[in-house]
Structure formats: C-alpha cells, structure tokens
Protein backbone atom coordinates (compact mmCIF):
# COMPACT_ATOMS: atom_id res chain seq x y z
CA UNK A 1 3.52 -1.55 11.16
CA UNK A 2 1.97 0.96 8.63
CA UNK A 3 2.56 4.72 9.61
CA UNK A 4 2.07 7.63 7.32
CA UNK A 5 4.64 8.09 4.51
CA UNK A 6 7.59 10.37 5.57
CA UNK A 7 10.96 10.48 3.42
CA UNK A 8 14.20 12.20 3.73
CA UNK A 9 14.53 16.01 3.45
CA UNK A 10 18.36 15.24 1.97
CA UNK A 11 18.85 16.13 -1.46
CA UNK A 12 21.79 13.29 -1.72
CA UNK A 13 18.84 10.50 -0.40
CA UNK A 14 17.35 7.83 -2.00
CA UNK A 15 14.15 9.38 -3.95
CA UNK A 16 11.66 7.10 -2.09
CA UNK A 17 9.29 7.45 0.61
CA UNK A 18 8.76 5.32 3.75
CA UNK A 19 5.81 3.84 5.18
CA UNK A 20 6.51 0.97 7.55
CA UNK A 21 7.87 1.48 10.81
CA UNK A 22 10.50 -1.87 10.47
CA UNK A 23 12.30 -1.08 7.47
CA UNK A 24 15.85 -0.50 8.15
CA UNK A 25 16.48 2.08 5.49
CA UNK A 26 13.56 4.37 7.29
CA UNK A 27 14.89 3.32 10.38
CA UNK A 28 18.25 4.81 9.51
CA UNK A 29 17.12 8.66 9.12
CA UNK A 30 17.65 11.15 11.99
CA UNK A 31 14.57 12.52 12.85
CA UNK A 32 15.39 15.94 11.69
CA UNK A 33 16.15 14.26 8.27
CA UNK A 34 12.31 13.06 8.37
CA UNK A 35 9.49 14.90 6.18
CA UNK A 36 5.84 13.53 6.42
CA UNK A 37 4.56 13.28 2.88
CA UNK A 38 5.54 11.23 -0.31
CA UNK A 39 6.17 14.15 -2.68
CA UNK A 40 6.35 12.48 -6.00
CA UNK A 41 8.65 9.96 -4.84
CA UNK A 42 8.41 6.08 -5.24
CA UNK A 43 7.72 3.76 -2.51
CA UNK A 44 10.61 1.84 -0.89
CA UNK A 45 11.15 -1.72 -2.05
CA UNK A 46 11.80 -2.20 1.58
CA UNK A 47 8.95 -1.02 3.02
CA UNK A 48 6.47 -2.77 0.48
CA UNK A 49 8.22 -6.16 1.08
CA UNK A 50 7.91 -5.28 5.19
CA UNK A 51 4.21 -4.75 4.51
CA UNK A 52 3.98 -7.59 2.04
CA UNK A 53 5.12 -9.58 4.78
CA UNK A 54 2.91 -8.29 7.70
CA UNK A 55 -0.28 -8.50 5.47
CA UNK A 56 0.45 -12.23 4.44
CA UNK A 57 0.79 -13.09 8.39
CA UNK A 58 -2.35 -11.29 9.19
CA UNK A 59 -4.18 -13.05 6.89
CA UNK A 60 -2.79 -16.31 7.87
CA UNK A 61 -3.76 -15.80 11.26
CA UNK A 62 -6.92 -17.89 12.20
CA UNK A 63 -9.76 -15.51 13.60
CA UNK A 64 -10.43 -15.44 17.29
C-alpha cells in the first residue's frame, strides 16, 4: 500500500526513500530511525517494484 515517503535518519543507510508499506527494506527501520520526507534521495527499487506490482493487480481486477 502507498504511504507517504519516509527514509532513514542514519547517515550509514541506504540513500533512498520509502513509499510502500510491504517492502522489507522499509519494513526493517525502527521507528525512531524513520523521517517523513524524500530529501533528495532516490526511490527504493523495492518499493517501486511493490507498487509496480499492486498497480498491475488493480488494474487487472474486473470492476464491480
């Protein structure tokens, strides 16, 4: 699911932000780690290919 971009406030992290709640490199930060914003950074590959995913279902799904 789409939520708005946080990233990690560790210096040592991976310079990319997260936007999708079910990517497991997001997943992994402590919530103190956890800044809202993007900041310059690049978007996960994780996250993209989560919401890749979760777009291409939803518009597979037949209309109700």
């Amino acid at each position: 699911m789409h939520v708005r971009p946080y990233h990690s406030a560790r210096s040592g992290a991976p310079h990319v932000f997260h936007e999708d709640d079910d990517c497991p490199a997001g997943g992994r930060l402590a919530w103190f780690d956890k800044v809202d914003g993007k900041e310059d950074r690049e978007p996960c590959p994780q996250c993209v290919t989560a919401t890749a995913r979760t777009e291409h279902a939803g518009a597979a799904a037949p209309a109700s």
